[in-house]
PDB file of N, CA and C in Angstrom:
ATOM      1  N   UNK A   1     -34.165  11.251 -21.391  1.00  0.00           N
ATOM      2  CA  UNK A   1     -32.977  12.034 -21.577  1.00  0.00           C
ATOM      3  C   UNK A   1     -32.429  12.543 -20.247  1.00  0.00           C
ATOM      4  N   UNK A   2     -32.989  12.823 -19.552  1.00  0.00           N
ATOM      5  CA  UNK A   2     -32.928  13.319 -17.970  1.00  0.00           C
ATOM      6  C   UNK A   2     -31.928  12.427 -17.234  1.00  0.00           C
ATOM      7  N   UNK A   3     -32.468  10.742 -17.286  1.00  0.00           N
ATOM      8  CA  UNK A   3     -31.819  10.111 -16.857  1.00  0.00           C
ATOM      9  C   UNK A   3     -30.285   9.873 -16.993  1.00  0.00           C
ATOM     10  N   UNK A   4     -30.610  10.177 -18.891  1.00  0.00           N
ATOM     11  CA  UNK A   4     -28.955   9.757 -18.760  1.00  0.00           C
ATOM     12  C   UNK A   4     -28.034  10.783 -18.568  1.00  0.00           C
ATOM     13  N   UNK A   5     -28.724  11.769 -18.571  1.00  0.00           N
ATOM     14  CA  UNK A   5     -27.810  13.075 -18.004  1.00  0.00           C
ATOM     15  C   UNK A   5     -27.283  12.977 -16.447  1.00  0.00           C
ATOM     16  N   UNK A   6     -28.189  12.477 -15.851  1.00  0.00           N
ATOM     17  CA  UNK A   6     -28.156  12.544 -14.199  1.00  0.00           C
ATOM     18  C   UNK A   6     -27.268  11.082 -14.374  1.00  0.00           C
ATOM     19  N   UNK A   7     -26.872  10.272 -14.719  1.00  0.00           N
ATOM     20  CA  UNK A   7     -25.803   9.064 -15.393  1.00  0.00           C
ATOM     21  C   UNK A   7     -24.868   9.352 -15.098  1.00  0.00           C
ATOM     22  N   UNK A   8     -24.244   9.991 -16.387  1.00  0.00           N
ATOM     23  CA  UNK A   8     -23.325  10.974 -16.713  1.00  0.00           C
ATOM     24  C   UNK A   8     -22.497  11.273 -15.955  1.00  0.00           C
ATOM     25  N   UNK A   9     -23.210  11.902 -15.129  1.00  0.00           N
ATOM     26  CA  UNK A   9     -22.545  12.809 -13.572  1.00  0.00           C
ATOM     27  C   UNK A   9     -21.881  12.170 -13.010  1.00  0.00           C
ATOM     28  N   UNK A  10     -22.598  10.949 -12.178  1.00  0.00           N
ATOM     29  CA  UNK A  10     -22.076  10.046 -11.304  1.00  0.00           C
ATOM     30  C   UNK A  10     -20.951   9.350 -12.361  1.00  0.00           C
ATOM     31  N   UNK A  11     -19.875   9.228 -11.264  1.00  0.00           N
ATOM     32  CA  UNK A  11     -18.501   8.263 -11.338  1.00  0.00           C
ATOM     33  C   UNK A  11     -18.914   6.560 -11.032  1.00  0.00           C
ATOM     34  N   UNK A  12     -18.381   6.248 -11.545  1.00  0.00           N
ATOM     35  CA  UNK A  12     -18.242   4.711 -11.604  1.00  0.00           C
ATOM     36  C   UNK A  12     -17.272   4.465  -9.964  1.00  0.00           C
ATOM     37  N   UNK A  13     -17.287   3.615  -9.468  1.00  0.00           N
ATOM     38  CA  UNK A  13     -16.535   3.358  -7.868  1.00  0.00           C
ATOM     39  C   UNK A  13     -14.991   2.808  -8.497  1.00  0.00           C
ATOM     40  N   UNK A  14     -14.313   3.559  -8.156  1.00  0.00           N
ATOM     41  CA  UNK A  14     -12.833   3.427  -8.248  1.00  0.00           C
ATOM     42  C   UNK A  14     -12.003   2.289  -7.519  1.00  0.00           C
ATOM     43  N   UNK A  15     -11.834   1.293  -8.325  1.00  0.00           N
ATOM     44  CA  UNK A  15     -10.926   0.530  -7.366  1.00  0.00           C
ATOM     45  C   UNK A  15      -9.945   0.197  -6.759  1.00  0.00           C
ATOM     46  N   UNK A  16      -9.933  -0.315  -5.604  1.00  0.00           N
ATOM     47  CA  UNK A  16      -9.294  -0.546  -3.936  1.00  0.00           C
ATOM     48  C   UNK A  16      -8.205  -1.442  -4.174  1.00  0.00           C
ATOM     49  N   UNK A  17      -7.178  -1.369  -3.204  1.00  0.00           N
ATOM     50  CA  UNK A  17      -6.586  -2.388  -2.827  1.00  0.00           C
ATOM     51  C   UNK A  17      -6.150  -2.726  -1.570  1.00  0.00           C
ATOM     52  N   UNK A  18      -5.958  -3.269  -0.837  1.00  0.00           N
ATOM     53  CA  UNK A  18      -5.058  -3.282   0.579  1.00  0.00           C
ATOM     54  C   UNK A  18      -3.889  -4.080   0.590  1.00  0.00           C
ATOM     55  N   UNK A  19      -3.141  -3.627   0.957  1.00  0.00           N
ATOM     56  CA  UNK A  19      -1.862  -4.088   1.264  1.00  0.00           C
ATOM     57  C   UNK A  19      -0.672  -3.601   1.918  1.00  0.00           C
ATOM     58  N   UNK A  20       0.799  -4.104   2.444  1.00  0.00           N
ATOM     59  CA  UNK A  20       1.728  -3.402   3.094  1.00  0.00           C
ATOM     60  C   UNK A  20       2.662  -2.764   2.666  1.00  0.00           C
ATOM     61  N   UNK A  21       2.796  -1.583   3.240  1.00  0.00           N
ATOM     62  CA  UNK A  21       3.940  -0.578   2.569  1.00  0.00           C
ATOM     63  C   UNK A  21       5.018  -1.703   3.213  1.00  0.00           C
ATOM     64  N   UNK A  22       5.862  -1.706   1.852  1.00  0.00           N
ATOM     65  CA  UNK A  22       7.468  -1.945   1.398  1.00  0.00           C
ATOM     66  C   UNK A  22       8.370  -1.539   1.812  1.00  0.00           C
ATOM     67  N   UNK A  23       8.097  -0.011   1.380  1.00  0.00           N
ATOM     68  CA  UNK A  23       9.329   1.188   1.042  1.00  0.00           C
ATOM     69  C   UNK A  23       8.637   2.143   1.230  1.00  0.00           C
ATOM     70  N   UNK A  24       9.262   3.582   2.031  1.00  0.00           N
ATOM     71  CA  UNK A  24       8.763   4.599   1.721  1.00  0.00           C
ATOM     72  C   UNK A  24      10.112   5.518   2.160  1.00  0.00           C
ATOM     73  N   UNK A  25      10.929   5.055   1.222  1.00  0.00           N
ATOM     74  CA  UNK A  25      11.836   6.027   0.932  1.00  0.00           C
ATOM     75  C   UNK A  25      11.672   7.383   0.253  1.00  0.00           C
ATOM     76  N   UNK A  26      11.612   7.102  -0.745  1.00  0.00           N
ATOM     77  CA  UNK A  26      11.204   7.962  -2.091  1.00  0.00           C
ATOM     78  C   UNK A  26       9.633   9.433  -1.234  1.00  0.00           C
ATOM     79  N   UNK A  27       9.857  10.606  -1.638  1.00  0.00           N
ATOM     80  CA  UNK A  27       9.517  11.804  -1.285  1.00  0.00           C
ATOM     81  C   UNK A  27       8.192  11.150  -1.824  1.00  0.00           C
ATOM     82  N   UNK A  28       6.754  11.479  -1.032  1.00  0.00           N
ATOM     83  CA  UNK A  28       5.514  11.398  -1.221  1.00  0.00           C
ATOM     84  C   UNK A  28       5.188  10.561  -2.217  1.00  0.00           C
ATOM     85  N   UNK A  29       5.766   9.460  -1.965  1.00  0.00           N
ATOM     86  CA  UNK A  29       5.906   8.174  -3.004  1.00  0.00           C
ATOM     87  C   UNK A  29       6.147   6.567  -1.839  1.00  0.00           C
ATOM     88  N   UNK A  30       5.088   5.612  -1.812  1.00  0.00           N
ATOM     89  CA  UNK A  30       5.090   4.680  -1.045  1.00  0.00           C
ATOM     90  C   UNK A  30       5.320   3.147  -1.662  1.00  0.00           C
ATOM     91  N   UNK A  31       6.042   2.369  -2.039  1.00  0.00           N
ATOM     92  CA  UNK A  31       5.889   0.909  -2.712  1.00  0.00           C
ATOM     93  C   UNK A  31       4.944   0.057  -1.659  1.00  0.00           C
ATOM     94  N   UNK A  32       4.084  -0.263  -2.497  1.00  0.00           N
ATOM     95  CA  UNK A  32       3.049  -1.463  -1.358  1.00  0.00           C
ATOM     96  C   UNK A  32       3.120  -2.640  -2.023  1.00  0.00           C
ATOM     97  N   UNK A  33       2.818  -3.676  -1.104  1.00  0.00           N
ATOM     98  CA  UNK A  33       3.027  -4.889  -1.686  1.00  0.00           C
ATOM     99  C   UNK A  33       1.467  -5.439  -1.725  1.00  0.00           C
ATOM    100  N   UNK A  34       0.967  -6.082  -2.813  1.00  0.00           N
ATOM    101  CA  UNK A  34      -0.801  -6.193  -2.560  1.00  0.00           C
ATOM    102  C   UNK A  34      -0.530  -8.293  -2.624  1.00  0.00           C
ATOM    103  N   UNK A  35      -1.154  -8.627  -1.768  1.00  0.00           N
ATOM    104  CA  UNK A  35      -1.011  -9.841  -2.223  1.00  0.00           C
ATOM    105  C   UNK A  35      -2.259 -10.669  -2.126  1.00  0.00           C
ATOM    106  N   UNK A  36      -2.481 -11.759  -3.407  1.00  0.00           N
ATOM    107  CA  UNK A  36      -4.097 -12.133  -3.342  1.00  0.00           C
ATOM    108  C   UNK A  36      -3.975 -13.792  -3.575  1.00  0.00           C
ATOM    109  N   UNK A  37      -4.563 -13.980  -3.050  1.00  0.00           N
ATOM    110  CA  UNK A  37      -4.954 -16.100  -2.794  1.00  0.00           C
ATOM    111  C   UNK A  37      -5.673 -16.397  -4.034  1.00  0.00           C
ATOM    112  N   UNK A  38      -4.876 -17.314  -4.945  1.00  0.00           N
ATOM    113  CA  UNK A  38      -5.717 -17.927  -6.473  1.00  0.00           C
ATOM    114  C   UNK A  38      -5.192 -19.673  -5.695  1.00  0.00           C
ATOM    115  N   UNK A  39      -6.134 -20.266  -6.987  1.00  0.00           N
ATOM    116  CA  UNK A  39      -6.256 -21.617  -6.463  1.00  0.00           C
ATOM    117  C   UNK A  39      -5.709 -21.622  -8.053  1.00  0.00           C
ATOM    118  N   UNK A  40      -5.055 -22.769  -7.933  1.00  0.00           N
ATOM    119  CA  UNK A  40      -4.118 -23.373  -9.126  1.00  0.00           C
ATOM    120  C   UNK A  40      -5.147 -23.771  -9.912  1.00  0.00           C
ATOM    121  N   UNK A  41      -5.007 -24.155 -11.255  1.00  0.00           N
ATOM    122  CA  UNK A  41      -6.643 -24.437 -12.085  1.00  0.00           C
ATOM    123  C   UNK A  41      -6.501 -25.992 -12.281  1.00  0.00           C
ATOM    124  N   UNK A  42      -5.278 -26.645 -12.163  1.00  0.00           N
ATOM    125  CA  UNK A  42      -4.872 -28.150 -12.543  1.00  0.00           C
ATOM    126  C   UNK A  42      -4.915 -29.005 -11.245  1.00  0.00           C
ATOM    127  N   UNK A  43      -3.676 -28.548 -10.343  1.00  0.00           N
ATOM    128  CA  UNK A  43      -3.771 -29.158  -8.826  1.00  0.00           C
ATOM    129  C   UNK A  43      -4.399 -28.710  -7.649  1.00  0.00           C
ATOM    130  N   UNK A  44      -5.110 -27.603  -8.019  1.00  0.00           N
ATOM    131  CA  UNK A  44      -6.014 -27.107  -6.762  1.00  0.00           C
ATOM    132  C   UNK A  44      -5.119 -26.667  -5.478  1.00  0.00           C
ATOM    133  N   UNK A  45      -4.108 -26.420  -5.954  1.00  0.00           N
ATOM    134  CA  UNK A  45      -3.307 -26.134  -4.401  1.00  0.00           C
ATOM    135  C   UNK A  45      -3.650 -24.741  -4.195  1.00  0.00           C
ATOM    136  N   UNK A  46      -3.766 -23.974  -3.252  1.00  0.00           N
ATOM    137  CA  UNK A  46      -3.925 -22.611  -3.229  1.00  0.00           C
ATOM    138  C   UNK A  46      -2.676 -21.517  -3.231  1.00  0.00           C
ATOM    139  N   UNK A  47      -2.277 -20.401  -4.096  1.00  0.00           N
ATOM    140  CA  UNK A  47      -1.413 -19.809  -4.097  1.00  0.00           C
ATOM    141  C   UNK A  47      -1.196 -18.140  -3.755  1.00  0.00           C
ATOM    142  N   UNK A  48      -0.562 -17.746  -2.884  1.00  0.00           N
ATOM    143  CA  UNK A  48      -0.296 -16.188  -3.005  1.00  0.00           C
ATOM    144  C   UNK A  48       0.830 -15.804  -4.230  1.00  0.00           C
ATOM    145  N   UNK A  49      -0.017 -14.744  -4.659  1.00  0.00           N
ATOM    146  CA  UNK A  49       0.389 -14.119  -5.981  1.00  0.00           C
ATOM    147  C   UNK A  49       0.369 -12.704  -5.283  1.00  0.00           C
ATOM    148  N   UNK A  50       1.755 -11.743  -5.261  1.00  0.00           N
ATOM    149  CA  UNK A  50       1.595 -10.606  -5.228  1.00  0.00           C
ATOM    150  C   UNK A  50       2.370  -9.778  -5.899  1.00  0.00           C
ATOM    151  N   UNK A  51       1.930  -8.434  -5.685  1.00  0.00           N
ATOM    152  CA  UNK A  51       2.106  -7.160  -6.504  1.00  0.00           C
ATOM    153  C   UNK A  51       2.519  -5.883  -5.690  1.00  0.00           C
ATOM    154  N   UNK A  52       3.823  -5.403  -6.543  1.00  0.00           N
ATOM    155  CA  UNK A  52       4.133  -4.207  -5.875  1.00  0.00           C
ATOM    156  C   UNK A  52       3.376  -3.032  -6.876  1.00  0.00           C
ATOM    157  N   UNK A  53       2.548  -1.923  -5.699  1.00  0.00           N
ATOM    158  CA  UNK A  53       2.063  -0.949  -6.379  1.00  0.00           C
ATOM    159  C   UNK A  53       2.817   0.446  -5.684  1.00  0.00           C
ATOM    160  N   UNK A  54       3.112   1.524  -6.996  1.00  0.00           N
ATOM    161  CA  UNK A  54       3.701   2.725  -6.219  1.00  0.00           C
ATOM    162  C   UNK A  54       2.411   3.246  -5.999  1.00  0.00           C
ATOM    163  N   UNK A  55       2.508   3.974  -5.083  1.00  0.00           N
ATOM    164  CA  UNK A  55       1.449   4.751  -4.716  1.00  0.00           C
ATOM    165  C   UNK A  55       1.686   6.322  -4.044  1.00  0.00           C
ATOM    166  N   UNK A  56       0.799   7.165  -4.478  1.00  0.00           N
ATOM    167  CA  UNK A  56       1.049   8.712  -3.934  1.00  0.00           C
ATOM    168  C   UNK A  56       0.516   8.961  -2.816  1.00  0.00           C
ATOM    169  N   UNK A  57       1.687   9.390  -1.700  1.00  0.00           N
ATOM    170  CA  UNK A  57       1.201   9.525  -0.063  1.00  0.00           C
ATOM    171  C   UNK A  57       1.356  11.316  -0.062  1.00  0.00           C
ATOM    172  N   UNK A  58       0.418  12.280  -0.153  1.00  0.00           N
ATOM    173  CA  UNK A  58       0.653  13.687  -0.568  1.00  0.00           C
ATOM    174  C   UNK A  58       1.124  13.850   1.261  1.00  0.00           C
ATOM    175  N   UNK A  59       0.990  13.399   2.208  1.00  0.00           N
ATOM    176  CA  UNK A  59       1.298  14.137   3.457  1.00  0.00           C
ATOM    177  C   UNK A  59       2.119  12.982   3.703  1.00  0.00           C
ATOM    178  N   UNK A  60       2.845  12.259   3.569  1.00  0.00           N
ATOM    179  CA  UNK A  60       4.171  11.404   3.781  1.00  0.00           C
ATOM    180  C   UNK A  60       4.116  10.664   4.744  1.00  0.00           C
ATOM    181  N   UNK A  61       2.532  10.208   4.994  1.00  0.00           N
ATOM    182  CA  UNK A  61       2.523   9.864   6.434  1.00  0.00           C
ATOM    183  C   UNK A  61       2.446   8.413   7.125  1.00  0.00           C
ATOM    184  N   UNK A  62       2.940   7.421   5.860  1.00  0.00           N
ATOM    185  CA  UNK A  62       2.637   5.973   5.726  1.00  0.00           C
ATOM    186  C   UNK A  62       4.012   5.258   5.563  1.00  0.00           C
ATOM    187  N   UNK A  63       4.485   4.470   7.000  1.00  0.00           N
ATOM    188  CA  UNK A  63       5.770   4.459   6.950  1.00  0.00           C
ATOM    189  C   UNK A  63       5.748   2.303   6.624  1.00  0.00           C
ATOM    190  N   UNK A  64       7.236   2.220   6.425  1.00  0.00           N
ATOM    191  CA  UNK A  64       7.160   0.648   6.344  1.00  0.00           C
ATOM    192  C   UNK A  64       6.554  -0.170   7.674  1.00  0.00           C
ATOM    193  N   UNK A  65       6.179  -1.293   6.442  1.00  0.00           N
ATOM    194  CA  UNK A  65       5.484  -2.017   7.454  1.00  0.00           C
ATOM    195  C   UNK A  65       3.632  -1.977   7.885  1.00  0.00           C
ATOM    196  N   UNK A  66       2.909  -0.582   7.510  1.00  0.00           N
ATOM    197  CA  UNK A  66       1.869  -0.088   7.632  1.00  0.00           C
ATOM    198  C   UNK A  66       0.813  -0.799   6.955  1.00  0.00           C
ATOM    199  N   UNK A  67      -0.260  -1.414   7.084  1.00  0.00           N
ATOM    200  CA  UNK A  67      -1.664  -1.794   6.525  1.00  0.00           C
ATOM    201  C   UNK A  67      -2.219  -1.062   5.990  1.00  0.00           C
ATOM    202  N   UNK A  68      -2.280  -0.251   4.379  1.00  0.00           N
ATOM    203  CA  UNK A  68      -3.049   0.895   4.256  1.00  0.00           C
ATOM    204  C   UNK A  68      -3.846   0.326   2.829  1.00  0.00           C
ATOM    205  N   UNK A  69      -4.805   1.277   2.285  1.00  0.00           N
ATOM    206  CA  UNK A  69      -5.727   1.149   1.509  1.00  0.00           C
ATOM    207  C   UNK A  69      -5.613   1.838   0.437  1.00  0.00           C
ATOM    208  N   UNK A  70      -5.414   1.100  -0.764  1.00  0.00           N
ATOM    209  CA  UNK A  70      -5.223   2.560  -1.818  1.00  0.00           C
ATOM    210  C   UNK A  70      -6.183   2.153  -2.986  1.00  0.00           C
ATOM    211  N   UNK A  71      -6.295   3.495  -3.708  1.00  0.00           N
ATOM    212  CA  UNK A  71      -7.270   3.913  -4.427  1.00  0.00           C
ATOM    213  C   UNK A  71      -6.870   4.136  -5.979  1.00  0.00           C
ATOM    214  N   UNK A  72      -7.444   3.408  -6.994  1.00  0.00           N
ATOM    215  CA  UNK A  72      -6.997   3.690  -8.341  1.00  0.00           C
ATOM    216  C   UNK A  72      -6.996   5.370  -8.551  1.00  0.00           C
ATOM    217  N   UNK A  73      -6.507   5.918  -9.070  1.00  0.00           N
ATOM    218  CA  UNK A  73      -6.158   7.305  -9.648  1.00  0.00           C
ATOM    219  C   UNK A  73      -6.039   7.815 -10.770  1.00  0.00           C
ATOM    220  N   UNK A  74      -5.650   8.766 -11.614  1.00  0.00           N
ATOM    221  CA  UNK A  74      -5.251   8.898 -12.789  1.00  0.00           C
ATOM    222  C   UNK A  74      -3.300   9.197 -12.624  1.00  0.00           C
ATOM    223  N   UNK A  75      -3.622   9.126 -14.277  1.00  0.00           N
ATOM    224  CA  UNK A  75      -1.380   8.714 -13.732  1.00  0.00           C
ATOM    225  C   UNK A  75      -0.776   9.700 -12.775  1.00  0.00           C
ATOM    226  N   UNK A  76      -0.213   9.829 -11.472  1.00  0.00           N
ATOM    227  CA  UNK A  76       0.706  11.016 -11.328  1.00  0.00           C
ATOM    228  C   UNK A  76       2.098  11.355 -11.720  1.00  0.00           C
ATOM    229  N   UNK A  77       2.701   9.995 -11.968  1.00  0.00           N
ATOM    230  CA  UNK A  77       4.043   9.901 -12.408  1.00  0.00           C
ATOM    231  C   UNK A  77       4.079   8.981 -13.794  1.00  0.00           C
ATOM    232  N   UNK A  78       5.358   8.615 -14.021  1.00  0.00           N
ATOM    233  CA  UNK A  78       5.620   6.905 -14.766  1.00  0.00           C
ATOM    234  C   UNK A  78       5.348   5.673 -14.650  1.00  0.00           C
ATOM    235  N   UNK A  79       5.491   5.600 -13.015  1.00  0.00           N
ATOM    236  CA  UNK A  79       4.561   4.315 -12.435  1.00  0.00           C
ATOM    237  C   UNK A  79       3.600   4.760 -11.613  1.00  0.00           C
ATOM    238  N   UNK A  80       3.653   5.894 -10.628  1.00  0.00           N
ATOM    239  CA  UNK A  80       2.661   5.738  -9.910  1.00  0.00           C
ATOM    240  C   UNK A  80       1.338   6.030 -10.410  1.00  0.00           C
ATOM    241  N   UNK A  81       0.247   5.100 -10.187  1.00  0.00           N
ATOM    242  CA  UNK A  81      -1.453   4.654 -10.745  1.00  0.00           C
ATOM    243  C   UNK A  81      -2.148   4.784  -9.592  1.00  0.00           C
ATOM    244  N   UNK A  82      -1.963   4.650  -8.294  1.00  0.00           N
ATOM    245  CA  UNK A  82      -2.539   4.825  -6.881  1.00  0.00           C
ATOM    246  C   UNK A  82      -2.200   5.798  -6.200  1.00  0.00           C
ATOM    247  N   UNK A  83      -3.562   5.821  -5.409  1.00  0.00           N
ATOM    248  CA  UNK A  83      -2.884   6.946  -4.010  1.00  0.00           C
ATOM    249  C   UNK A  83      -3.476   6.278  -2.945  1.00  0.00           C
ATOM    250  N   UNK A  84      -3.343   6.776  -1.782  1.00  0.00           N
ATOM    251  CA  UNK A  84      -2.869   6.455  -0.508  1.00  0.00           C
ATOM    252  C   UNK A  84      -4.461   7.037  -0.040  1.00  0.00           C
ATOM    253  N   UNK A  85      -5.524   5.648   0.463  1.00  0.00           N
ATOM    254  CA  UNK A  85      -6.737   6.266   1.003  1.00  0.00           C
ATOM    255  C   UNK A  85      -6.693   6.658   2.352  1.00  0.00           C
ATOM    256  N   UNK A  86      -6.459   5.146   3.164  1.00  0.00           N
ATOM    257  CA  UNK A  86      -5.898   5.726   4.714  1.00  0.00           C
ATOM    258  C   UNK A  86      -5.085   4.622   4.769  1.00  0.00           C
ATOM    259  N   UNK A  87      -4.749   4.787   6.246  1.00  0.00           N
ATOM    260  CA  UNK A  87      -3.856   3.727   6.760  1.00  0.00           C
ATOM    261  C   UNK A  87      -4.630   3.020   8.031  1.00  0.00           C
ATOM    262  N   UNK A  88      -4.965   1.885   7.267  1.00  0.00           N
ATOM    263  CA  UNK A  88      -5.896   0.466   8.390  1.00  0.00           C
ATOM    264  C   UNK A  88      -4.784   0.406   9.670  1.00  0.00           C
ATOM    265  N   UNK A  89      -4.045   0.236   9.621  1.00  0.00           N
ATOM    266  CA  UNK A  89      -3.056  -0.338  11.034  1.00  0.00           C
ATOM    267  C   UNK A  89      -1.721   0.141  10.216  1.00  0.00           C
ATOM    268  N   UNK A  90      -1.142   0.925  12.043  1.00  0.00           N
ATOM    269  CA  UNK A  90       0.197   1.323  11.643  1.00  0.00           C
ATOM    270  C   UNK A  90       1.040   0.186  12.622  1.00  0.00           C
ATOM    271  N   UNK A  91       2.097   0.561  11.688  1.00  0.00           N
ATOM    272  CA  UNK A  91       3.405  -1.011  12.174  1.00  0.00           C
ATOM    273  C   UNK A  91       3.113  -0.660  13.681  1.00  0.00           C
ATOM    274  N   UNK A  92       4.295  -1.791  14.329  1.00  0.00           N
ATOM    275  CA  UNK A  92       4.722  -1.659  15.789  1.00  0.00           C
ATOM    276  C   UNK A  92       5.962  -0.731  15.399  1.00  0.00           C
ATOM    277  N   UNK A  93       5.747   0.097  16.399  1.00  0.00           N
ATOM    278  CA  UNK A  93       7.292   0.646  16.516  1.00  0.00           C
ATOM    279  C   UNK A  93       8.352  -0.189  17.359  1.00  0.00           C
ATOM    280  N   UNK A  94       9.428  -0.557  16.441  1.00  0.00           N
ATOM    281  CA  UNK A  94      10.272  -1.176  17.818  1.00  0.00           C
ATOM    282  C   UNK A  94      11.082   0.192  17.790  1.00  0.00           C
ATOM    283  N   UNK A  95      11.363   0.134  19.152  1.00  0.00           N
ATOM    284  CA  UNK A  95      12.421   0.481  20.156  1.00  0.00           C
ATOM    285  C   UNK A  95      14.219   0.069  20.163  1.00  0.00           C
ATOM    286  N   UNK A  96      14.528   0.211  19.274  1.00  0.00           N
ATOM    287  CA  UNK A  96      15.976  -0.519  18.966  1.00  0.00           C
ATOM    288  C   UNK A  96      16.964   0.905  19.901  1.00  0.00           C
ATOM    289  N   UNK A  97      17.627   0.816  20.873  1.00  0.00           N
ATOM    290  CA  UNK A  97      18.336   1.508  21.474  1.00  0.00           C
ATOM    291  C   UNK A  97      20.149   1.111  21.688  1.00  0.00           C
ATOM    292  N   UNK A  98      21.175   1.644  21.247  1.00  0.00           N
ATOM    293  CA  UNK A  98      22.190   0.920  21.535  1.00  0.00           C
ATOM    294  C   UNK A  98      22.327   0.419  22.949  1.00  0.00           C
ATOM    295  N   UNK A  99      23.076  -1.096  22.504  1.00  0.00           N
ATOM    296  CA  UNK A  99      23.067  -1.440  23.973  1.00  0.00           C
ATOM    297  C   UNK A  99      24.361  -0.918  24.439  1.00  0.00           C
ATOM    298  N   UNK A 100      24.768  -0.764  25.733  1.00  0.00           N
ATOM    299  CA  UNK A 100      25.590  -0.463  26.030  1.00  0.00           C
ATOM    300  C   UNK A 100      26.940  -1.708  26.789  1.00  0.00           C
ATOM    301  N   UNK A 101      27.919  -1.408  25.905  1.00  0.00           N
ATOM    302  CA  UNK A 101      29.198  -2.251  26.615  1.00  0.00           C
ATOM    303  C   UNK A 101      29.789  -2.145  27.841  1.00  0.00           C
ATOM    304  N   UNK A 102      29.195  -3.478  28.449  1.00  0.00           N
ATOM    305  CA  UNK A 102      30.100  -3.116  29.418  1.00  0.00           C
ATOM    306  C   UNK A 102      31.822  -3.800  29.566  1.00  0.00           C
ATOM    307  N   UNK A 103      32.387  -2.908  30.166  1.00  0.00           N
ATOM    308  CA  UNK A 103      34.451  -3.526  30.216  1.00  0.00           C
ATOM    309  C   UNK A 103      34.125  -3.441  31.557  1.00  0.00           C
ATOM    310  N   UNK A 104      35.212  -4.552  31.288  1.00  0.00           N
ATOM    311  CA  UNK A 104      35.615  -5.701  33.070  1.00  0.00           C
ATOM    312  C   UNK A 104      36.645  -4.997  33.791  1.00  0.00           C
ATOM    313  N   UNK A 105      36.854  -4.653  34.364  1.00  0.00           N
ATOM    314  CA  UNK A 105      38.265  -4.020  34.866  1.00  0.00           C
ATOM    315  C   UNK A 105      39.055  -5.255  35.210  1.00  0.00           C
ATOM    316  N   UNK A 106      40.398  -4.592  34.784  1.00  0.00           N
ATOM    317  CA  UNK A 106      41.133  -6.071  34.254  1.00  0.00           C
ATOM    318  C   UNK A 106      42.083  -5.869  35.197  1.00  0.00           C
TER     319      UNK A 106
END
């Protein structure tokens, strides 16, 4: 009886996903894209199959483009089912600066 009490307790391991933020428009709310390699069952060709998951970023800190890790949850919203574990690799930042025109004197 002991045992299955001490059972009980412990959680089952919640499952993972990795993939790239989409979108992170939306207030403490991130779209990730998860994408996974199946092999066709007839022609054997190999295929990416992916999935957009919303996911809850509570400190807003996972911008597009980002490698992050998320974690099954219980519901927080309508769609969102995940949250936001960390972030594996953040994008490159580019540097986009206007260029400046130059006029010819005419």
């Amino acid at each position: 009886m002991a045992d299955q009490a001490q059972g009980a307790n412990q959680e089952k391991p919640r499952s993972t996903e990795m993939g790239i933020v989409i979108s992170d428009k939306r207030d403490k709310t991130i779209t990730v894209e998860v994408r996974r390699l199946l092999k066709h069952a007839k022609y054997g060709k190999y295929l990416y199959k992916s999935t957009k998951l919303h996911a809850h970023d509570e400190k807003d800190e996972a911008r597009t483009g980002d490698r992050v890790l998320l974690e099954a949850t219980r519901p927080v919203s309508k769609q969102k089912r995940w949250r936001l574990l960390k972030i594996l690799e953040k994008a490159p930042e580019l540097d986009i600066a206007p260029e400046k025109s130059e006029t010819k004197p005419s």
